[in-house]
N, C-alpha and C. Protein backbone atom coordinates (compact mmCIF):
# COMPACT_ATOMS: atom_id res chain seq x y z
N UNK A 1 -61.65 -14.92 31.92
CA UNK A 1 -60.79 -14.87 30.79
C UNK A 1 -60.00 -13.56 30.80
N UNK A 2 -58.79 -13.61 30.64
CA UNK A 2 -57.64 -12.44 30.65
C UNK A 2 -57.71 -12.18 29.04
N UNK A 3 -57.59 -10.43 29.29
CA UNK A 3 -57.64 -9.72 28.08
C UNK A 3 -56.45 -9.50 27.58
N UNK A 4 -55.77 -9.48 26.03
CA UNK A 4 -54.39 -8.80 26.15
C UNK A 4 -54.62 -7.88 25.86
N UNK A 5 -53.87 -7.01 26.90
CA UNK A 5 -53.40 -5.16 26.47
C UNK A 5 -52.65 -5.53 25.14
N UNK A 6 -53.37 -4.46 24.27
CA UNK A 6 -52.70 -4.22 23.30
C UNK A 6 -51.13 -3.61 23.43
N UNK A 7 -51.08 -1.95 24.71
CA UNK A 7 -49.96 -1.78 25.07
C UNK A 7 -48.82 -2.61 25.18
N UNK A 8 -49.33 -3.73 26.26
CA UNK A 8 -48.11 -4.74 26.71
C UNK A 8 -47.46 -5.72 25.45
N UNK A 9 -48.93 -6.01 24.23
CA UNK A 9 -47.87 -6.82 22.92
C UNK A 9 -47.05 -6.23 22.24
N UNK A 10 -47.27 -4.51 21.86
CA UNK A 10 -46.59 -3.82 21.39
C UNK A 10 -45.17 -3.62 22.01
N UNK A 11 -45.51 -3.73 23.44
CA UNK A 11 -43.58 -3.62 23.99
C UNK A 11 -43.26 -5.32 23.63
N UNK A 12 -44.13 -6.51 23.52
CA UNK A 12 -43.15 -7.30 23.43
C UNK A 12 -42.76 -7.77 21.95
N UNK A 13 -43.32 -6.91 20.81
CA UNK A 13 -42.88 -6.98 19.56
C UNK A 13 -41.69 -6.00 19.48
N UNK A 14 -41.85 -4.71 20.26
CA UNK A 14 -40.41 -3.97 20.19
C UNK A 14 -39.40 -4.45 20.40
N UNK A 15 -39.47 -5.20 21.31
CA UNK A 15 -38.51 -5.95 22.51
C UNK A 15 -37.70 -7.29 21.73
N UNK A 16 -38.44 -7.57 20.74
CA UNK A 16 -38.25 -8.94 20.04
C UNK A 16 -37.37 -8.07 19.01
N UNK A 17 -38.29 -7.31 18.11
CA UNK A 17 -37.44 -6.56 17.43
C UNK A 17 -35.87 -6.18 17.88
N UNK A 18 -35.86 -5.60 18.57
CA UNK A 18 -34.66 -4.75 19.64
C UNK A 18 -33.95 -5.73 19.77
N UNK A 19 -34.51 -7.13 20.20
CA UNK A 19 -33.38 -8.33 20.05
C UNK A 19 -32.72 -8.82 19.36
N UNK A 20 -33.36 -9.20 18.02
CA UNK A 20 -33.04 -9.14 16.57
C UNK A 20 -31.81 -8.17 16.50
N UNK A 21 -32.19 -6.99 16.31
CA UNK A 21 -31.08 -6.08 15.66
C UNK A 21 -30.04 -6.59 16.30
N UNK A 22 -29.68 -6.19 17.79
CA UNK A 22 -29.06 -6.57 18.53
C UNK A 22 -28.23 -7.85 18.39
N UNK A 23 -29.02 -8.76 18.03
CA UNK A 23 -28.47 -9.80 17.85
C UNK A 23 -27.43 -9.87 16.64
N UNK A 24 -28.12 -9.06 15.56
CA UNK A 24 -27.93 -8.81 13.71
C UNK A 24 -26.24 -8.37 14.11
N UNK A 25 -25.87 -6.82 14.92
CA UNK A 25 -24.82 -6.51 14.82
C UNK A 25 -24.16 -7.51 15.70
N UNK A 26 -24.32 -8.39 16.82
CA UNK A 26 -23.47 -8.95 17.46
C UNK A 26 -22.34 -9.92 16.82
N UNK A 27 -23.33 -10.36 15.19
CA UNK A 27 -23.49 -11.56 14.72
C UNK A 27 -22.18 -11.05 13.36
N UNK A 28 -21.80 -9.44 13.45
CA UNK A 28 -21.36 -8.76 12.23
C UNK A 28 -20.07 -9.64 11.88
N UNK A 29 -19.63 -9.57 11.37
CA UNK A 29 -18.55 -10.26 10.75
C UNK A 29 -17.37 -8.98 10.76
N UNK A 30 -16.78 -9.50 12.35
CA UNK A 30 -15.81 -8.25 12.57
C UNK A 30 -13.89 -8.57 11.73
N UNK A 31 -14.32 -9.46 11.29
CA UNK A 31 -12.63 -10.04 9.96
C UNK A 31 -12.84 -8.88 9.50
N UNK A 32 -13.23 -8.24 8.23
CA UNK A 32 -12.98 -7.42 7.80
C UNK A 32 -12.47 -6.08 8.08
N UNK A 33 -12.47 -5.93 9.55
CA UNK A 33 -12.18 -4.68 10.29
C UNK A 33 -11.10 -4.75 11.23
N UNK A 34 -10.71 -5.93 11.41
CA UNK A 34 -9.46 -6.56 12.36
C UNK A 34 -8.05 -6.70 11.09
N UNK A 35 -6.90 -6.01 12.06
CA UNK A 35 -5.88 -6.15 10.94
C UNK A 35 -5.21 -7.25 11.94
N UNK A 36 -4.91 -8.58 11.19
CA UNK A 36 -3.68 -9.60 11.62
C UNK A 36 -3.50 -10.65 10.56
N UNK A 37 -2.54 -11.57 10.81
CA UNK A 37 -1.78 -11.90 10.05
C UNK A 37 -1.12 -11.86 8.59
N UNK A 38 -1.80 -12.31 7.78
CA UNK A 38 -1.44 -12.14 6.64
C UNK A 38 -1.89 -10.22 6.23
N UNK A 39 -2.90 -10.25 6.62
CA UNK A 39 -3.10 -8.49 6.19
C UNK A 39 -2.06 -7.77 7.53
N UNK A 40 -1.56 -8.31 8.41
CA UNK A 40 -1.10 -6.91 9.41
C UNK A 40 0.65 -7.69 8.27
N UNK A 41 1.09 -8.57 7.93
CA UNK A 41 2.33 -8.86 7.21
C UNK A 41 2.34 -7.62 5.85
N UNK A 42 1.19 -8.00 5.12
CA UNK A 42 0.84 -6.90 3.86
C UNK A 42 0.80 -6.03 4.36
N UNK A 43 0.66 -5.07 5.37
CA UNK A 43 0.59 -3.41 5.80
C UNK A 43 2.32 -2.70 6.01
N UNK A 44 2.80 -4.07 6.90
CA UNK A 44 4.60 -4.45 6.87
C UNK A 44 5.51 -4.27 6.09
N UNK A 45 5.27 -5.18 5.29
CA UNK A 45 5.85 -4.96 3.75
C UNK A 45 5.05 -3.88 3.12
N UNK A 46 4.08 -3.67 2.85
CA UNK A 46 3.56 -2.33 2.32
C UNK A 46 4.35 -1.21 2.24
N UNK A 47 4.53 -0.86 3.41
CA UNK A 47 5.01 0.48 4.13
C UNK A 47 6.52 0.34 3.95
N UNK A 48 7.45 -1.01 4.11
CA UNK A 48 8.45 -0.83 3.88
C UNK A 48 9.05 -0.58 2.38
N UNK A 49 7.94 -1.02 2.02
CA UNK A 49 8.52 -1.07 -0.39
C UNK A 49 8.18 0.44 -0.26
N UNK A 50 7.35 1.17 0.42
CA UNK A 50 7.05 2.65 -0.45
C UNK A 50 7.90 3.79 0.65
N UNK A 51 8.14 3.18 1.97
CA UNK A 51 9.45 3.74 2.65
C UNK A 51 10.62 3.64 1.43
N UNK A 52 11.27 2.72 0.60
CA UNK A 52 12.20 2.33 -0.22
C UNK A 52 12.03 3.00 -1.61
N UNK A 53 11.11 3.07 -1.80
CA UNK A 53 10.65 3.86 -3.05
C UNK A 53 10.57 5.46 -2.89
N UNK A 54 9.95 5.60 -1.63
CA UNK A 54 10.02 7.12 -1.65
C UNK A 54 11.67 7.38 -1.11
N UNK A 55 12.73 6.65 -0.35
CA UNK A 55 14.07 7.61 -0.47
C UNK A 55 14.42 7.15 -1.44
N UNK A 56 14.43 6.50 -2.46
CA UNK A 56 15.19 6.25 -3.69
C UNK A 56 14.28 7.13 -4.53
N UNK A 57 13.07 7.43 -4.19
CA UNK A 57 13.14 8.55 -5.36
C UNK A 57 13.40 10.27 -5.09
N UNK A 58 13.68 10.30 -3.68
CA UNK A 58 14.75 11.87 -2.95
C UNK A 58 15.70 11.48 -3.54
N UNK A 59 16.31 10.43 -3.57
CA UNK A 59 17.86 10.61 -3.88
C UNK A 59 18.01 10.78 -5.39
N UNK A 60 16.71 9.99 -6.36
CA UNK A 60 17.14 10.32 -7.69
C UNK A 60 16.85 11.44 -8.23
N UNK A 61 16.14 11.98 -7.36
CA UNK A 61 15.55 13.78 -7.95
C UNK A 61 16.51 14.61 -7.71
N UNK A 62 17.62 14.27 -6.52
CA UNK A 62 18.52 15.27 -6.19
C UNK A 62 20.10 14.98 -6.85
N UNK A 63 20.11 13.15 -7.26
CA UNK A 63 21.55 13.03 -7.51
C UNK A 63 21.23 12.42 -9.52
N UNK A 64 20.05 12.05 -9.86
CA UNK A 64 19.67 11.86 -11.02
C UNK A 64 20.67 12.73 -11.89
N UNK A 65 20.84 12.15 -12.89
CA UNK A 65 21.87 12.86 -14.12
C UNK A 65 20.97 13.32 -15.32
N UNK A 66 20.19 12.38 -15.78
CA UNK A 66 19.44 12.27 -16.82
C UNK A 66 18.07 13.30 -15.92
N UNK A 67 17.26 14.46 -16.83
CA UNK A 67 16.13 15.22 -16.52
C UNK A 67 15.01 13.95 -15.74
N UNK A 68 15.05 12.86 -16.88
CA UNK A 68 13.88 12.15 -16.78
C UNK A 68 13.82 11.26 -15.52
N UNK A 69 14.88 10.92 -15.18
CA UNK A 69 15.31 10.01 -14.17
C UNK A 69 15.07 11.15 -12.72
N UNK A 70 15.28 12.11 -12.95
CA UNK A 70 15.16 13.15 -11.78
C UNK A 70 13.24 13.31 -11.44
N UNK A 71 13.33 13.32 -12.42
CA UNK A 71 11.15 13.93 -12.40
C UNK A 71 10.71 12.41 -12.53
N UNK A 72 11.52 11.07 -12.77
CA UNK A 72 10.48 10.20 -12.31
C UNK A 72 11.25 9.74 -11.00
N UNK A 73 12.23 10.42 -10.23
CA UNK A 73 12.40 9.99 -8.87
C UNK A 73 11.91 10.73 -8.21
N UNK A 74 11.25 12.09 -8.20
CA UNK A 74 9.92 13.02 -8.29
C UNK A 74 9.22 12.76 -7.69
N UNK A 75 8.29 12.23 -8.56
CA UNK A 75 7.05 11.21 -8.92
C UNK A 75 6.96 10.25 -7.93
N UNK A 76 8.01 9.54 -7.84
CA UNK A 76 7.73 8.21 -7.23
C UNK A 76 7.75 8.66 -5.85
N UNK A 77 8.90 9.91 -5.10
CA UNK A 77 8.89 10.42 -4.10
C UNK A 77 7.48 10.53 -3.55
N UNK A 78 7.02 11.40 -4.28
CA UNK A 78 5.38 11.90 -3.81
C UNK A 78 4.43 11.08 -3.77
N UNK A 79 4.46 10.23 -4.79
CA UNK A 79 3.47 8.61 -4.66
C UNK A 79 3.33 8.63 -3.45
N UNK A 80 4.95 7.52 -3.19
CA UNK A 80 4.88 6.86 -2.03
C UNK A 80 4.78 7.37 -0.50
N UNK A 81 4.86 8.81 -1.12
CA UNK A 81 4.70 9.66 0.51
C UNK A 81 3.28 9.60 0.85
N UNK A 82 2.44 9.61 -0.45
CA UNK A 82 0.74 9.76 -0.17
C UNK A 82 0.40 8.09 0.26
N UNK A 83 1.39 7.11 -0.20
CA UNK A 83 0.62 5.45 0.09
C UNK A 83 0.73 5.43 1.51
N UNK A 84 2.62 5.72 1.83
CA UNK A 84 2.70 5.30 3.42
C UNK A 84 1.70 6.29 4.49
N UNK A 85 0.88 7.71 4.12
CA UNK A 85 0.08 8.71 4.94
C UNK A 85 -1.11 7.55 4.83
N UNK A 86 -1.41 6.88 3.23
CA UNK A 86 -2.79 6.05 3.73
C UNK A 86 -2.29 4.73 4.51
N UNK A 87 -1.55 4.11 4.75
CA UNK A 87 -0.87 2.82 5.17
C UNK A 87 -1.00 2.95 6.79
N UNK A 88 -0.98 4.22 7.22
CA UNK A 88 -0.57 4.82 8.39
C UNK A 88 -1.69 4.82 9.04
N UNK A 89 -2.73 5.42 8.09
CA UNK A 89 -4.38 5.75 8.56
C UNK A 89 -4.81 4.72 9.09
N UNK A 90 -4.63 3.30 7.83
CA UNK A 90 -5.25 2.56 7.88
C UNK A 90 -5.07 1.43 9.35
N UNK A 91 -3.88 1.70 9.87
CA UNK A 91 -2.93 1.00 11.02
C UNK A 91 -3.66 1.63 11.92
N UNK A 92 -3.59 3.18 12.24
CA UNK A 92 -4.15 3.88 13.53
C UNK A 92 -5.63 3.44 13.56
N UNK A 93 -6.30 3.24 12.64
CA UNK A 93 -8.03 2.90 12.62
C UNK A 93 -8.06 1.47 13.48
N UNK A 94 -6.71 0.73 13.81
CA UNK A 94 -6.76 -0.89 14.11
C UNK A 94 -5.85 -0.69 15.39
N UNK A 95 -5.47 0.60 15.99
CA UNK A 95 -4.42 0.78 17.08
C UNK A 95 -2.93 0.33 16.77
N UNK A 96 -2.77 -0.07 15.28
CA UNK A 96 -1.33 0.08 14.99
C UNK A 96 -0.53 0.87 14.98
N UNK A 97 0.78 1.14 15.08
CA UNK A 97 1.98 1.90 14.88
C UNK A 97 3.09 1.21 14.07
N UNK A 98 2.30 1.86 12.40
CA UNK A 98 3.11 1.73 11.64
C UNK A 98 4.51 1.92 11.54
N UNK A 99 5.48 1.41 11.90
CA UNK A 99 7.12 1.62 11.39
C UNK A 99 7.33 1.60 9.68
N UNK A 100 8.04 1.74 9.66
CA UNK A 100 8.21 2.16 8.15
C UNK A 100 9.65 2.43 7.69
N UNK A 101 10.33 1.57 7.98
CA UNK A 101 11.61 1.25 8.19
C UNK A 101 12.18 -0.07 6.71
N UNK A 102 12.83 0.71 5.87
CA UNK A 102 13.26 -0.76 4.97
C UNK A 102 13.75 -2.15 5.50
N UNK A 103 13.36 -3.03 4.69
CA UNK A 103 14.02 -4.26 5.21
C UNK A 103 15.43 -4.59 4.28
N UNK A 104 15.95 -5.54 4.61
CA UNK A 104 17.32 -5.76 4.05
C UNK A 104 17.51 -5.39 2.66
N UNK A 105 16.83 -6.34 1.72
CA UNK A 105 17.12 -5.94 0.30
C UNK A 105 16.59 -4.54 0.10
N UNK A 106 15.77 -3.83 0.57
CA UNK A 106 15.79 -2.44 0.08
C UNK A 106 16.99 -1.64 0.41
N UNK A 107 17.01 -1.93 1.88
CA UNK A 107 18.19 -1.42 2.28
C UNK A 107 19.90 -1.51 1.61
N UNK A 108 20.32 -2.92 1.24
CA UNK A 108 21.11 -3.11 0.00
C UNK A 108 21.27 -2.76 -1.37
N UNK A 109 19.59 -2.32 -1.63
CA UNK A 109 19.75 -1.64 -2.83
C UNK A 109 19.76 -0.63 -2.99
N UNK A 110 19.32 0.04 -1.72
CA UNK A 110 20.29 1.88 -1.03
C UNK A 110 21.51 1.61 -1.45
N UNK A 111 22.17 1.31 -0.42
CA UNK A 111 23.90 1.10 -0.35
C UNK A 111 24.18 1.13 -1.92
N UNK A 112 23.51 0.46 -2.36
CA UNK A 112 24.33 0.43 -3.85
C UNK A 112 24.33 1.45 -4.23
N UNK A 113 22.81 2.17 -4.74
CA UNK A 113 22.87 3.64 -5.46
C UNK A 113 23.62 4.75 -5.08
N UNK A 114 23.86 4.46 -3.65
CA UNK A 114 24.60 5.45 -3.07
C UNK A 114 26.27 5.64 -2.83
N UNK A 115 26.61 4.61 -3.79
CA UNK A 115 28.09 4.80 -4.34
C UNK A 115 27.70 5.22 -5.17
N UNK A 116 26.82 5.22 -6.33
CA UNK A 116 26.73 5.38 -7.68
C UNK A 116 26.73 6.66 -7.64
N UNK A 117 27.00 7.30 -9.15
CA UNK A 117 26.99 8.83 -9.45
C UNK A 117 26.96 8.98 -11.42
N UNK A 118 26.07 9.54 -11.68
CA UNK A 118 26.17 9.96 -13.35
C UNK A 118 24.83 8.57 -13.86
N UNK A 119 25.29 8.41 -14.74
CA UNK A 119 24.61 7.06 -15.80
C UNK A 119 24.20 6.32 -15.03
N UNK A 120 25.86 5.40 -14.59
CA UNK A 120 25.57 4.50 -13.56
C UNK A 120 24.69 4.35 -12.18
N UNK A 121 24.77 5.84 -11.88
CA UNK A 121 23.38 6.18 -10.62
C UNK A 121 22.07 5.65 -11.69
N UNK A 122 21.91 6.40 -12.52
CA UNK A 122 20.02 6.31 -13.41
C UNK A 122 19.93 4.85 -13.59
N UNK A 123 21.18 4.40 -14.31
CA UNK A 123 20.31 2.99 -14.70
C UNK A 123 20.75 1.89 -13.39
N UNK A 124 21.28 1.85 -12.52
CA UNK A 124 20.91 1.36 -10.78
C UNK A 124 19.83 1.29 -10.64
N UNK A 125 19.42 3.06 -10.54
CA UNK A 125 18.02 3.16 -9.76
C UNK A 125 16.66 2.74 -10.59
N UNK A 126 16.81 2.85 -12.00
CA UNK A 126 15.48 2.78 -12.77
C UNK A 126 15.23 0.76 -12.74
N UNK A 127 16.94 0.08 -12.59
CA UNK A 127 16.45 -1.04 -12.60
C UNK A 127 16.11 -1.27 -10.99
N UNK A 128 16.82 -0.97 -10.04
CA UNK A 128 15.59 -0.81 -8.12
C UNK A 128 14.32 -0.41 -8.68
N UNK A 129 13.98 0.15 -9.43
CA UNK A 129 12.52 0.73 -9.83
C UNK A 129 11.69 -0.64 -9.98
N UNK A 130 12.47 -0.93 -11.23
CA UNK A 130 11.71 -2.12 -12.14
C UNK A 130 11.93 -3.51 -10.81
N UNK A 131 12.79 -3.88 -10.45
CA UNK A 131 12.59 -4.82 -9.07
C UNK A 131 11.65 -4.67 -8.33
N UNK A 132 11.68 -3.06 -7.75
CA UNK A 132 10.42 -2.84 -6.67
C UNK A 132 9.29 -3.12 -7.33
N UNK A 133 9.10 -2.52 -8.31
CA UNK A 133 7.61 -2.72 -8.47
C UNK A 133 6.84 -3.67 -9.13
N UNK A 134 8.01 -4.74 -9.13
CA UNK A 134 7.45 -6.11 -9.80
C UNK A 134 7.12 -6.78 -8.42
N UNK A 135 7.69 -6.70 -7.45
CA UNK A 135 7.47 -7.20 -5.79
C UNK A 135 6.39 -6.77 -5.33
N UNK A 136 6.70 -5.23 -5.55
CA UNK A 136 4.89 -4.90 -4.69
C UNK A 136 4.30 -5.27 -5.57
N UNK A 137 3.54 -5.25 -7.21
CA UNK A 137 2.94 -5.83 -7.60
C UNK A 137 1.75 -7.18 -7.33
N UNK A 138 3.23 -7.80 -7.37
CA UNK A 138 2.73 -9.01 -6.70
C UNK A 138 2.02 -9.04 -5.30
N UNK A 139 3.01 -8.49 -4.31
CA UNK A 139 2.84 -7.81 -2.84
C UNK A 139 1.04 -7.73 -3.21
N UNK A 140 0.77 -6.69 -3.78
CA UNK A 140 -0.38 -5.72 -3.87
C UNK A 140 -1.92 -6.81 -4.47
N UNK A 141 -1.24 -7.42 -5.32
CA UNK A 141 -2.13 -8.67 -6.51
C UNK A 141 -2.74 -9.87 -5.26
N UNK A 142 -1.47 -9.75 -4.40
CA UNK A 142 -1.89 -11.22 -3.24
C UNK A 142 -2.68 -10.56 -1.97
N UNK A 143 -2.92 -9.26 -1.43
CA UNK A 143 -3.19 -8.65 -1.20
C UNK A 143 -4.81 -8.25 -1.76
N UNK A 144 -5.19 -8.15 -3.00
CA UNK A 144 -6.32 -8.08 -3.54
C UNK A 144 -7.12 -8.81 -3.37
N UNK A 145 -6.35 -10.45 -3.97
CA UNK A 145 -6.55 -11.71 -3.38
C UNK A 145 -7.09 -12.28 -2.90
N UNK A 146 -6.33 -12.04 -1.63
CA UNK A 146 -6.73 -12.83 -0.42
C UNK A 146 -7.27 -12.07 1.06
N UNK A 147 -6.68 -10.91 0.83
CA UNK A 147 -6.90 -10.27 2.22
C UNK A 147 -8.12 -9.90 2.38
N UNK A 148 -8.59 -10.25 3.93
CA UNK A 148 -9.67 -9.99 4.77
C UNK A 148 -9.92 -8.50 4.93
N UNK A 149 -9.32 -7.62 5.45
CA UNK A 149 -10.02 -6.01 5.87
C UNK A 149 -9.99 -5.05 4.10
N UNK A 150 -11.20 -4.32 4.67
CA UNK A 150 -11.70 -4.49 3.62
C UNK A 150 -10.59 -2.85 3.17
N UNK A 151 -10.32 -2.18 4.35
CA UNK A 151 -9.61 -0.79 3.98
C UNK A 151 -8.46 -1.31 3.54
N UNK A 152 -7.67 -2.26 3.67
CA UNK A 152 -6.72 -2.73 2.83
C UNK A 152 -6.40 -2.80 1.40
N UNK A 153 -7.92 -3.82 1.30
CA UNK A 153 -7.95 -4.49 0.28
C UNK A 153 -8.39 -2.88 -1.05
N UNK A 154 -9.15 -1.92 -0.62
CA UNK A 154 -8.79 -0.45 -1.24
C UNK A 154 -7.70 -0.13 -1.55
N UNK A 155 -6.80 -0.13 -0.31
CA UNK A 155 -6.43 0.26 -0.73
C UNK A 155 -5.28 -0.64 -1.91
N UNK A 156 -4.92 -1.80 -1.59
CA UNK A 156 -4.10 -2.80 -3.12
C UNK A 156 -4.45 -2.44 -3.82
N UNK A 157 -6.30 -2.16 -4.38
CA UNK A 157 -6.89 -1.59 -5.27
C UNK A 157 -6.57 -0.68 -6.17
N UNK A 158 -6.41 0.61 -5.13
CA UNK A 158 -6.28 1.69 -5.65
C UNK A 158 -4.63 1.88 -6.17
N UNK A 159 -3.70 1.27 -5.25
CA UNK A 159 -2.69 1.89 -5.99
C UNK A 159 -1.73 0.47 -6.63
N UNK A 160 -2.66 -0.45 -6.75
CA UNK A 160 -2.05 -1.78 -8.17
C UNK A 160 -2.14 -1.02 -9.36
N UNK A 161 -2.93 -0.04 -9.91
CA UNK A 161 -2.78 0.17 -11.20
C UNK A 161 -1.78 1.36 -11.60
N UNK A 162 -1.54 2.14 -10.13
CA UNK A 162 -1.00 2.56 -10.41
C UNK A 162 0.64 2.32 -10.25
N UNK A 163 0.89 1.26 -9.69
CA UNK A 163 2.31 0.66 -9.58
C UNK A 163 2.37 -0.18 -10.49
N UNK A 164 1.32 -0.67 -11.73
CA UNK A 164 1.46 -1.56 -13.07
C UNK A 164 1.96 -0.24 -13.83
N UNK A 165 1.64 0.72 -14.07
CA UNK A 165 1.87 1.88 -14.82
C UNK A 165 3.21 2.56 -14.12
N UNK A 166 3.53 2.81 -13.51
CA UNK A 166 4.89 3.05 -12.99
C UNK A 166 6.01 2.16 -13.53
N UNK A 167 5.74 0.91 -13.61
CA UNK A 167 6.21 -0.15 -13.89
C UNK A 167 6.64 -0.13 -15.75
N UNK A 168 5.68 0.39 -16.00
CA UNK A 168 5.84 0.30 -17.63
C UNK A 168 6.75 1.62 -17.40
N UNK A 169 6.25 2.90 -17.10
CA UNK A 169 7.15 3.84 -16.89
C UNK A 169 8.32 3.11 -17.32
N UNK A 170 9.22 2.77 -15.91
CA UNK A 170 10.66 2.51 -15.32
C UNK A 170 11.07 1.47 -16.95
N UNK A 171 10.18 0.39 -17.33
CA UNK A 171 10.62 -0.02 -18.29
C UNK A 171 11.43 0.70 -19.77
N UNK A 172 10.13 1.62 -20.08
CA UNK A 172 9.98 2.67 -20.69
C UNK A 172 11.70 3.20 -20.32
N UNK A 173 11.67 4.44 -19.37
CA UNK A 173 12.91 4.71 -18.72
C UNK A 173 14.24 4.08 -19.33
N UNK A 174 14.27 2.84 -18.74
CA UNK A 174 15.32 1.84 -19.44
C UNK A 174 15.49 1.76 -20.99
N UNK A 175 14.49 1.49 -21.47
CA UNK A 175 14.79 2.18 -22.90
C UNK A 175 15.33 3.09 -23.75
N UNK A 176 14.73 4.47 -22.64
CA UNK A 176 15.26 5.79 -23.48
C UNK A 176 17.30 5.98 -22.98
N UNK A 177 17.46 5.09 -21.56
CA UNK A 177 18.76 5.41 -21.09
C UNK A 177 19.85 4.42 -22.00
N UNK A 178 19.00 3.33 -22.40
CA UNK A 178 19.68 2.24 -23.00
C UNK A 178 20.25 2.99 -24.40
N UNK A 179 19.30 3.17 -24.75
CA UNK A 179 19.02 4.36 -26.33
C UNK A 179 20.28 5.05 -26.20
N UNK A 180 20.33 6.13 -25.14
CA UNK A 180 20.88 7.18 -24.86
C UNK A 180 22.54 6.91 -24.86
N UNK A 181 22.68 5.78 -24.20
CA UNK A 181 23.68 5.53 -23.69
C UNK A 181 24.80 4.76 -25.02
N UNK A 182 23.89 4.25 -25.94
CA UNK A 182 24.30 3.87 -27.41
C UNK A 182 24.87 4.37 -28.33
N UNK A 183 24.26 5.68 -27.94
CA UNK A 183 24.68 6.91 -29.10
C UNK A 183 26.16 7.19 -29.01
């Protein structure tokens, strides 16, 4: 009758173990960490609304008429400079190379502001405001949604509330210029 070494069961419970794990991460659910389609489209458009937002808000800080219109093209400057640095991160973590280049309608709604000058510049840009950020909104809401990686989906997170509140801002904005402009 053959004895079992205790030694030899202990390597083959390690060994089983060791397989397991092994097996556990093989088995990981790598979606969440892969950027494509619909989330590598949302990183696309991402980067291009806050590319659009941040030069429309250089240009309203420097050509703005109204104080308020200047410090919330400011504002929005610096936002969107901190979204597209995380937009960027989040691309290089997946071997992307974010571009960050507007697409047409942002780009058209450049051209416009950039005839504009006085009044007609503020209330242009505060209504590009109120456009943009009813798009990313949404952009950001479908994004929460639906999207698979999970650094994404942070980040829609993190800056949906703050593009709902921007949003009231720019509304806000329109008010005081509407006001203003009455008198």
């Amino acid at each position: 009758m053959l004895k079992k070494n205790p030694l030899c069961m202990k390597t083959r419970y390690w060994a089983i173990a060791f397989t397991c794990v092994v097996l556990a991460f093989a088995c990981e659910d790598k979606e969440s960490h892969v950027i494509v389609g619909k989330d590598k489209d949302f990183l696309f458009k991402a980067g291009a609304a806050s590319q659009a937002d941040l030069i429309y808000g250089q240009l309203a800080a420097v050509k703005g008429d109204n104080p308020q219109v200047r410090a919330f093209g400011l504002q929005m400057a610096n936002a969107h400079q901190r979204a597209i640095e995380d937009l960027r991160n989040i691309a290089l973590s997946d071997n992307i190379q974010l571009t960050t280049g507007m697409d047409k309608i942002h780009e058209k709604r450049l051209s416009i502001l950039l005839t504009l000058v006085g009044a007609p510049f503020d209330t242009a840009y505060v209504s590009a405001q109120l456009k943009n950020h009813q798009e990313a909104i949404a952009l950001y809401q479908s994004e929460l949604d639906s999207g698979k990686v999970d650094a994404l989906r942070a980040h829609a997170s993190s800056y949906l509330m703050f593009m709902q509140s921007q949003k009231t801002n720019a509304e806000n904005l329109t008010l005081a210029l509407t006001a203003r402009s009455n008198d």
